[in-house]
Protein backbone atom coordinates (compact mmCIF):
# COMPACT_ATOMS: atom_id res chain seq x y z
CA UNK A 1 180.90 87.34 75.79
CA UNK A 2 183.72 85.15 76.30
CA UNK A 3 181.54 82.79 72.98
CA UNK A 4 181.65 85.64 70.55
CA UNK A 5 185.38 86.60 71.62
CA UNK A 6 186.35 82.21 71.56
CA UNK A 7 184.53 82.04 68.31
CA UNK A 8 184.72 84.96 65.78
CA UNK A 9 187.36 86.90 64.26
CA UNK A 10 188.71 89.46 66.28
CA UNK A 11 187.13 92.44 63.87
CA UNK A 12 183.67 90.60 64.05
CA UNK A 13 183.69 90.96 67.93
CA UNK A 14 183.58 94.61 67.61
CA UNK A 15 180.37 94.61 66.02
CA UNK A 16 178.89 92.99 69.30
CA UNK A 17 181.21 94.26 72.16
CA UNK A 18 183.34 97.25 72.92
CA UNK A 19 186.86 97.23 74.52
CA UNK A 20 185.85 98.96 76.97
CA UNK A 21 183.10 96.31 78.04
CA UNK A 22 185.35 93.18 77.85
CA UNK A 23 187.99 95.07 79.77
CA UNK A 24 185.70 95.36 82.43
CA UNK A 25 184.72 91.49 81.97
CA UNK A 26 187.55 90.26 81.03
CA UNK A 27 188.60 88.70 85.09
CA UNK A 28 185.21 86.58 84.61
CA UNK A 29 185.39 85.28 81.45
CA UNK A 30 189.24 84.41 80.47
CA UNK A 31 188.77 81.11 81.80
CA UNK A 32 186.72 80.36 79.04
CA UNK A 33 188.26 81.68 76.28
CA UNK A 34 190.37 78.61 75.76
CA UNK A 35 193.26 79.28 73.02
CA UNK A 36 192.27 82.66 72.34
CA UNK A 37 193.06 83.72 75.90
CA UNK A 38 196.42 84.69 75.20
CA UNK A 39 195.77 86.72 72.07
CA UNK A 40 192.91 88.58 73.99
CA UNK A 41 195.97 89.36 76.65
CA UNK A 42 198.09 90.20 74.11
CA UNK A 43 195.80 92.74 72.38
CA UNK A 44 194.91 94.42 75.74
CA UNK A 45 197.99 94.35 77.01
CA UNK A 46 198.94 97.03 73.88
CA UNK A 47 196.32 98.79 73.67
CA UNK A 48 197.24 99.65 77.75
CA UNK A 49 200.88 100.05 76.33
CA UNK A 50 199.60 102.46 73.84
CA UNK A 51 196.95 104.34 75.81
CA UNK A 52 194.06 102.87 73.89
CA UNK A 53 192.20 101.77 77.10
């Protein structure tokens, strides 16, 4: 999980995970997400904001 979400382009990870999924993961696996970590919190952190999830 936290290879496909490191490694492909944001809209490419949707055609392997759903939100819901890494949301759930997402405690486990930010360590290794490297520099995409904060993008990853960014994007949850609105989609929270916005109801999304």
């Amino acid at each position: 999980m936290a290879w496909l979400m490191r490694e492909l382009k944001t809209p490419e990870v949707w055609f392997f995970l759903k939100p819901a999924e890494i949301q759930q993961e997402f405690e486990g696996v930010s360590r290794w997400l490297g520099p995409a970590r904060p993008l990853w919190e960014y994007l949850f952190g609105m989609w929270h904001d916005l109801g999304k999830l």
